[in-house]
N, C-alpha and C. Protein backbone atom coordinates (compact mmCIF):
# COMPACT_ATOMS: atom_id res chain seq x y z
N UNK A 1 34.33 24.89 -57.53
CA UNK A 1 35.61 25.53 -57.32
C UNK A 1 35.45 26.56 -56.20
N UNK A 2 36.58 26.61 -55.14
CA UNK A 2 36.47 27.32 -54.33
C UNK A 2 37.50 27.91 -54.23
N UNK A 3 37.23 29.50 -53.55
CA UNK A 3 38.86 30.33 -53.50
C UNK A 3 38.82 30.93 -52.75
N UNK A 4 39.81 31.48 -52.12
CA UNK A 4 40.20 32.62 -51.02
C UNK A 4 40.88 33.62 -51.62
N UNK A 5 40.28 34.80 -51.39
CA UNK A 5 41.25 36.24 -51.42
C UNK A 5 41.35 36.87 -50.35
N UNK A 6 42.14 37.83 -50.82
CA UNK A 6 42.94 39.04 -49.55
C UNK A 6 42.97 40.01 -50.03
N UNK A 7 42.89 40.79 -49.32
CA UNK A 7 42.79 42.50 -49.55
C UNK A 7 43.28 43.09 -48.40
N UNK A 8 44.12 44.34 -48.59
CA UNK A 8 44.23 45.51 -47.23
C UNK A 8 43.66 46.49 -47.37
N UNK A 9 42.84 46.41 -46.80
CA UNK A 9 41.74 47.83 -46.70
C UNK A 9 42.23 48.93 -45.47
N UNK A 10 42.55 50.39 -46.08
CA UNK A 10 43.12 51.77 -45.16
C UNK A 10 41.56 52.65 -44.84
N UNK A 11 41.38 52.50 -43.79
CA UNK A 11 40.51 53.50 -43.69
C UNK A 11 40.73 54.67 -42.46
N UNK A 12 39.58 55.39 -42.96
CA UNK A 12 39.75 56.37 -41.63
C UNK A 12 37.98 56.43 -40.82
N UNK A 13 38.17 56.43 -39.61
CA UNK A 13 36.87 56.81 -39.17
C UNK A 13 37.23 57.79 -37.56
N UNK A 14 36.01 57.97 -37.11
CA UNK A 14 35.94 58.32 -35.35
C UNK A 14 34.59 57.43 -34.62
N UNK A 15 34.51 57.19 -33.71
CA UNK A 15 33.65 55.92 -33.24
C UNK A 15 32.32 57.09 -32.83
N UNK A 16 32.97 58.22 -32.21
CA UNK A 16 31.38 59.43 -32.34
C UNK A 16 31.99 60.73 -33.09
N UNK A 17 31.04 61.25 -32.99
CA UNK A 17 31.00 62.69 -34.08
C UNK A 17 32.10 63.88 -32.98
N UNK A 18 32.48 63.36 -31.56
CA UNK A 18 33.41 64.03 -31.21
C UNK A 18 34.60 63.44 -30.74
N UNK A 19 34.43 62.27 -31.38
CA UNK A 19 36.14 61.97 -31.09
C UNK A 19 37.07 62.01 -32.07
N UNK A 20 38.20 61.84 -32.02
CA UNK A 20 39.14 61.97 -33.34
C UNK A 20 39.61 60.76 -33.79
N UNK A 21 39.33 61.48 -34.91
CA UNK A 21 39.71 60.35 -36.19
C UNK A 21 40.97 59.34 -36.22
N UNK A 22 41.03 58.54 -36.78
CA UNK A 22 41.87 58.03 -36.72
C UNK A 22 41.88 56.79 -37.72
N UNK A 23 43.33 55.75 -38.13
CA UNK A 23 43.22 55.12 -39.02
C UNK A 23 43.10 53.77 -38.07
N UNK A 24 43.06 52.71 -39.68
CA UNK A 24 43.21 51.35 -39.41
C UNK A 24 43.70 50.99 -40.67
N UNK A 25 44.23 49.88 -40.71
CA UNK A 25 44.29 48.56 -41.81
C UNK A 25 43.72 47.51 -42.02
N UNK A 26 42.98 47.43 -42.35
CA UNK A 26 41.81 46.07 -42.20
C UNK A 26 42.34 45.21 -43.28
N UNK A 27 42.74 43.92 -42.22
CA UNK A 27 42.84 42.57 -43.20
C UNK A 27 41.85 41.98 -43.72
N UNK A 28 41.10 42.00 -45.03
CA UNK A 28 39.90 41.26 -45.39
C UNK A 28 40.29 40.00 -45.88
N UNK A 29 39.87 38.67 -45.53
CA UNK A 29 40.36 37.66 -46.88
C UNK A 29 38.48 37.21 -47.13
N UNK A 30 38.52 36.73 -47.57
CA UNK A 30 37.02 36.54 -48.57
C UNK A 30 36.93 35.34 -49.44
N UNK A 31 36.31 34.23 -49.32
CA UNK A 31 35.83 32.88 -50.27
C UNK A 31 34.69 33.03 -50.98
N UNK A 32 35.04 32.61 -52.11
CA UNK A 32 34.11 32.37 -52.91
C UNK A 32 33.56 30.88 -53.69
N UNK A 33 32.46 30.45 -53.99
CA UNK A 33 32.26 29.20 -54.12
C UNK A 33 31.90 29.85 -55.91
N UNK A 34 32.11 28.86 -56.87
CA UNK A 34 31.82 29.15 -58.26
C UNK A 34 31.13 27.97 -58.25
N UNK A 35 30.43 28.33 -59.28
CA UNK A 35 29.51 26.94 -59.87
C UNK A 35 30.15 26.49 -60.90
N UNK A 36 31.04 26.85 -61.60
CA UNK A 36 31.36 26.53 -62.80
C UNK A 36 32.95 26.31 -62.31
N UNK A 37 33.98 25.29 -62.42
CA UNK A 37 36.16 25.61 -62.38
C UNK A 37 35.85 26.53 -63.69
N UNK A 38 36.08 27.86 -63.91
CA UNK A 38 36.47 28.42 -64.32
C UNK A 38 37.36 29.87 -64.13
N UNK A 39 38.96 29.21 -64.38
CA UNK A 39 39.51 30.19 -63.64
C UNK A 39 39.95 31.83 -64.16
N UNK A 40 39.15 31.88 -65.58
CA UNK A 40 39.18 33.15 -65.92
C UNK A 40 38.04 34.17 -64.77
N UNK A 41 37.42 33.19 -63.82
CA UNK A 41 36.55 34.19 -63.24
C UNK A 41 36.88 34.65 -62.07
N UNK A 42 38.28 33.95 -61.57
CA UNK A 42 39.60 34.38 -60.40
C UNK A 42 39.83 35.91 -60.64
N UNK A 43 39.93 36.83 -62.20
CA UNK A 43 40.55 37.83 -62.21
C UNK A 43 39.57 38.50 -62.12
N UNK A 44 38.27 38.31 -62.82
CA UNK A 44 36.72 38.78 -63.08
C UNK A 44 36.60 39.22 -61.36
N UNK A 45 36.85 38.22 -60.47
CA UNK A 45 36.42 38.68 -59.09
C UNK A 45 37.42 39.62 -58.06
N UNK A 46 38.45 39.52 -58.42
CA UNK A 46 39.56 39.94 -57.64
C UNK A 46 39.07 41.89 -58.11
N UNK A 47 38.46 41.69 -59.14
CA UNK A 47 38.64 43.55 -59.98
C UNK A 47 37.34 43.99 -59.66
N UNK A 48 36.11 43.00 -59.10
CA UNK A 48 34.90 43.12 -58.80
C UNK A 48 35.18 43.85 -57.49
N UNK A 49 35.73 43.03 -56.54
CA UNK A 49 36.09 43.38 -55.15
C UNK A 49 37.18 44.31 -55.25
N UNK A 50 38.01 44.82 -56.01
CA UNK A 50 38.78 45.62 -55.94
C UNK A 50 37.99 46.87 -56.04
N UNK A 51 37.37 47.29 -57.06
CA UNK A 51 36.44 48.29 -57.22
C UNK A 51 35.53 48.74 -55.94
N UNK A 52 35.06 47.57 -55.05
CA UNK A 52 34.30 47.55 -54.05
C UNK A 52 35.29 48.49 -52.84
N UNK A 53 36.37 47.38 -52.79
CA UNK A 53 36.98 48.19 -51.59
C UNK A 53 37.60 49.71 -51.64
N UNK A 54 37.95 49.52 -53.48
CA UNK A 54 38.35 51.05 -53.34
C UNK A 54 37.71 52.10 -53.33
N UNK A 55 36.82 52.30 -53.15
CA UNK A 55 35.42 52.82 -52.75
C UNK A 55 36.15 54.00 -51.34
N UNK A 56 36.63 52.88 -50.49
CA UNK A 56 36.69 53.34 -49.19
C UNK A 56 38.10 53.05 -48.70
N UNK A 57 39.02 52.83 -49.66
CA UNK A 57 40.44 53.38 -49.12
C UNK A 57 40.95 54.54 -49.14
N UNK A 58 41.61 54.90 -47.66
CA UNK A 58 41.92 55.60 -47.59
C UNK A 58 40.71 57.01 -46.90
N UNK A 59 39.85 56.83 -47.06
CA UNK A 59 38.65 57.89 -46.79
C UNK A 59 38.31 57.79 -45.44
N UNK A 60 37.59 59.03 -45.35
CA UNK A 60 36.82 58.78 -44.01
C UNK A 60 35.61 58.06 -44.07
N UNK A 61 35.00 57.51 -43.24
CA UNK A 61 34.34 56.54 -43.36
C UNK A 61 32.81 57.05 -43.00
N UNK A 62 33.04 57.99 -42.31
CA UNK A 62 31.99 58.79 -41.68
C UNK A 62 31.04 59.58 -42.17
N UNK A 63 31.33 60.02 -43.26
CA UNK A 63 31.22 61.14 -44.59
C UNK A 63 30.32 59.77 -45.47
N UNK A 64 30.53 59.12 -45.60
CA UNK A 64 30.26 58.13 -46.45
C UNK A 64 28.26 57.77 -45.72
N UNK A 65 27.28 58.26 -46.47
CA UNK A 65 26.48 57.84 -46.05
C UNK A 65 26.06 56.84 -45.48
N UNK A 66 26.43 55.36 -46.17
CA UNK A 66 25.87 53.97 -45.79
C UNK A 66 26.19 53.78 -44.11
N UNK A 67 27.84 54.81 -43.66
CA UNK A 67 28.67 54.45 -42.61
C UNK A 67 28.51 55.40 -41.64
N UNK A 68 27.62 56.74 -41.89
CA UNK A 68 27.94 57.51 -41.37
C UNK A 68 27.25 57.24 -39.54
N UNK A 69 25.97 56.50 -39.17
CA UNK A 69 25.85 56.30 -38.14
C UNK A 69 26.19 54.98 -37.56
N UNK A 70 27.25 53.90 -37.79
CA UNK A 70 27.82 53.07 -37.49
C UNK A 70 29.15 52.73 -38.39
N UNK A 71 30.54 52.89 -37.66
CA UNK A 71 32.02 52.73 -38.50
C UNK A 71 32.45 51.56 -37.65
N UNK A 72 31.67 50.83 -36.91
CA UNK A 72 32.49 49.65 -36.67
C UNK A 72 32.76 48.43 -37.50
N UNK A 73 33.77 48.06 -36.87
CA UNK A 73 33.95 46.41 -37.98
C UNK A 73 33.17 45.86 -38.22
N UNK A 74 32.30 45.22 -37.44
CA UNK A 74 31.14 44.24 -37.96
C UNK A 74 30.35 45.15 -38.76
N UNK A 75 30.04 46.35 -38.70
CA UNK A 75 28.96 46.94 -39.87
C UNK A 75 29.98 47.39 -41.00
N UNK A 76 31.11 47.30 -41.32
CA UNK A 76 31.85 47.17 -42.15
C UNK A 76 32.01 45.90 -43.12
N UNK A 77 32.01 45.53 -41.96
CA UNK A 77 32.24 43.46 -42.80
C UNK A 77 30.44 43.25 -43.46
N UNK A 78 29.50 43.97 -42.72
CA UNK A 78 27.96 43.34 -43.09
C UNK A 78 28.00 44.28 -44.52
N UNK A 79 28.36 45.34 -44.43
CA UNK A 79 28.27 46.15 -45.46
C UNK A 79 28.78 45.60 -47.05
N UNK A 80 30.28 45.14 -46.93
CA UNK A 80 31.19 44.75 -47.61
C UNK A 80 30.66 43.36 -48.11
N UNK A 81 29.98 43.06 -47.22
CA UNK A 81 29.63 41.20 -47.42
C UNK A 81 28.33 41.38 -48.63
N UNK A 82 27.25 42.30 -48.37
CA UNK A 82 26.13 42.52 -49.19
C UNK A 82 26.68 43.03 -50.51
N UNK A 83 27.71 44.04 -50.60
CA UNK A 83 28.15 44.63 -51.63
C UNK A 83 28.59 43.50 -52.47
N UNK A 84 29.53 42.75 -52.24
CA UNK A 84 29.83 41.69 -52.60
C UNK A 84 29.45 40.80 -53.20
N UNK A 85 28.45 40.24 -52.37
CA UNK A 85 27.67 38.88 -52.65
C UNK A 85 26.74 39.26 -53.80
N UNK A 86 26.33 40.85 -53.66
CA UNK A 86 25.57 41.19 -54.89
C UNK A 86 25.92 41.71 -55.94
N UNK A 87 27.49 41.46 -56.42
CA UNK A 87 28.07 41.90 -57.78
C UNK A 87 28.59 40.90 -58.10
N UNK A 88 29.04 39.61 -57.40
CA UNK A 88 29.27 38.42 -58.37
C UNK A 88 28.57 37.08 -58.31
N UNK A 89 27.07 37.77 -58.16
CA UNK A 89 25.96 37.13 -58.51
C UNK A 89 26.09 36.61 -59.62
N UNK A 90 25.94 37.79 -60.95
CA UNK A 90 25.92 37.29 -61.78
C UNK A 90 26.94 36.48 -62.79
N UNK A 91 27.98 35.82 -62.29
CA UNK A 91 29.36 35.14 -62.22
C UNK A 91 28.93 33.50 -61.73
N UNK A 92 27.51 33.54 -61.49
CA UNK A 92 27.23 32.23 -60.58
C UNK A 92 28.15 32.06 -59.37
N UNK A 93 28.49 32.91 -58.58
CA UNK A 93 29.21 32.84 -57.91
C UNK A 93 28.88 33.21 -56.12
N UNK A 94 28.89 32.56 -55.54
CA UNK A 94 28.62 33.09 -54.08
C UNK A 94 29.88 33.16 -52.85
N UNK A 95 29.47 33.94 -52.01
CA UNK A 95 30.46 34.71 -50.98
C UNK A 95 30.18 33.72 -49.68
N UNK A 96 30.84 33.24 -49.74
CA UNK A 96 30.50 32.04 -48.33
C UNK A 96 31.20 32.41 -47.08
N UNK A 97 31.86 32.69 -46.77
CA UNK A 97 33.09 33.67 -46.04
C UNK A 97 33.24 35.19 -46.39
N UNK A 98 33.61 35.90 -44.81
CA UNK A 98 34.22 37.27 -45.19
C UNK A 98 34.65 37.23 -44.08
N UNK A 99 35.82 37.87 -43.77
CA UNK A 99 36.69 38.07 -42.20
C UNK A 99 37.43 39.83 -42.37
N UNK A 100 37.00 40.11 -41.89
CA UNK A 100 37.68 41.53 -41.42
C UNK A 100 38.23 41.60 -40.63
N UNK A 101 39.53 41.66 -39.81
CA UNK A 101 40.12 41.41 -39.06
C UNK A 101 41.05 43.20 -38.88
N UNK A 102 40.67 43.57 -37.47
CA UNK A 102 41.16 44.98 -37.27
C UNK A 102 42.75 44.25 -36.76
N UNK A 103 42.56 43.59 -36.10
CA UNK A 103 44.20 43.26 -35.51
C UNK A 103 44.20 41.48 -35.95
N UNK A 104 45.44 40.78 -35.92
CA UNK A 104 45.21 39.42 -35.60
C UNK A 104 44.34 38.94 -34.66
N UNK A 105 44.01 39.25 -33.73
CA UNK A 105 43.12 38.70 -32.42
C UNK A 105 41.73 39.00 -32.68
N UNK A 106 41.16 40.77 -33.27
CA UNK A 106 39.96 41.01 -33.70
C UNK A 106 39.69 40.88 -34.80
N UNK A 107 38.82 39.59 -35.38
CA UNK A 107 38.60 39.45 -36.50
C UNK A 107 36.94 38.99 -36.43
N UNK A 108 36.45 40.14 -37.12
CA UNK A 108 34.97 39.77 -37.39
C UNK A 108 34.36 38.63 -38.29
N UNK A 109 34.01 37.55 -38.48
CA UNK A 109 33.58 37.32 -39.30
C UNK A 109 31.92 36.61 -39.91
N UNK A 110 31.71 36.42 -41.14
CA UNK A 110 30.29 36.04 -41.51
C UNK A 110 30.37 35.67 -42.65
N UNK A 111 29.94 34.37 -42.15
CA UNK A 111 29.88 32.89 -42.42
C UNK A 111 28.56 32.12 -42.92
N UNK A 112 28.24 31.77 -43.97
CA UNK A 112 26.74 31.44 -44.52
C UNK A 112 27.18 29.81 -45.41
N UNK A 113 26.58 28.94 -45.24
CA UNK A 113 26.77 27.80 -46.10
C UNK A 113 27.60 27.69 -47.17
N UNK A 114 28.18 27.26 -47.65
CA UNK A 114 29.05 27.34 -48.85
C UNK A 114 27.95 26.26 -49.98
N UNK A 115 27.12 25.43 -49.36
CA UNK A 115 25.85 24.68 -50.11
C UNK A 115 25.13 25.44 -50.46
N UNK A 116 24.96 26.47 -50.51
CA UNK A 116 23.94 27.72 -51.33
C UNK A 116 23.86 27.21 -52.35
N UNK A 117 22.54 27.12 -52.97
CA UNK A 117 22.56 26.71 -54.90
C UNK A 117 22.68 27.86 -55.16
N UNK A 118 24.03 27.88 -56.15
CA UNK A 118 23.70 29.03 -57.23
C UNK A 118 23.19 29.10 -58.25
């Protein structure tokens, strides 16, 4: 079984320690491959990743240790992708896709086999 989600992620960052801050909206959508059709584990994951992103809505991004010497997208999406992939592990479940997308046109993404044994 395979699925796609979406999320809008608000953040705040500055690209150096003297420029000003400022926001974004980051479109995330995110696949997941299950080993098992079981679709009680659709809500199990949606609240996994919800917890994840709300972490960092709305905040500065900078303040945030993991972010504080890189706030760009791609170390956002690498960040988000590890967090991820390593809480619905135990769901038998893997993250085959992640797209962060700052605008329609900039969209980061990382991409790993969806054939992973879980």
């Amino acid at each position: 079984m395979r699925n796609q989600f979406n999320y809008r992620l608000n953040i705040i960052h500055s690209i150096t320690k003297d420029s000003d801050k400022h926001r974004h909206t980051l479109e995330i959508s995110y696949y997941i491959k299950y080993c098992m059709p079981d679709i009680s584990l659709l809500d199990i994951t949606e609240n996994i990743a919800k917890s994840i992103f709300e972490k960092y809505q709305n905040v500065y991004l900078n303040d945030i240790e993991i972010f504080k010497d890189d706030t760009s997208i791609e170390n956002i999406a690498e960040i988000l992708f590890k967090e991820l992939s390593d809480e619905i592990k135990p769901l038998n479940a893997v993250l085959y896709q992640l797209d962060v997308a700052e605008t329609p046109l900039r969209v980061y993404s990382i991409i790993r086999p969806a054939e992973i044994e879980i």
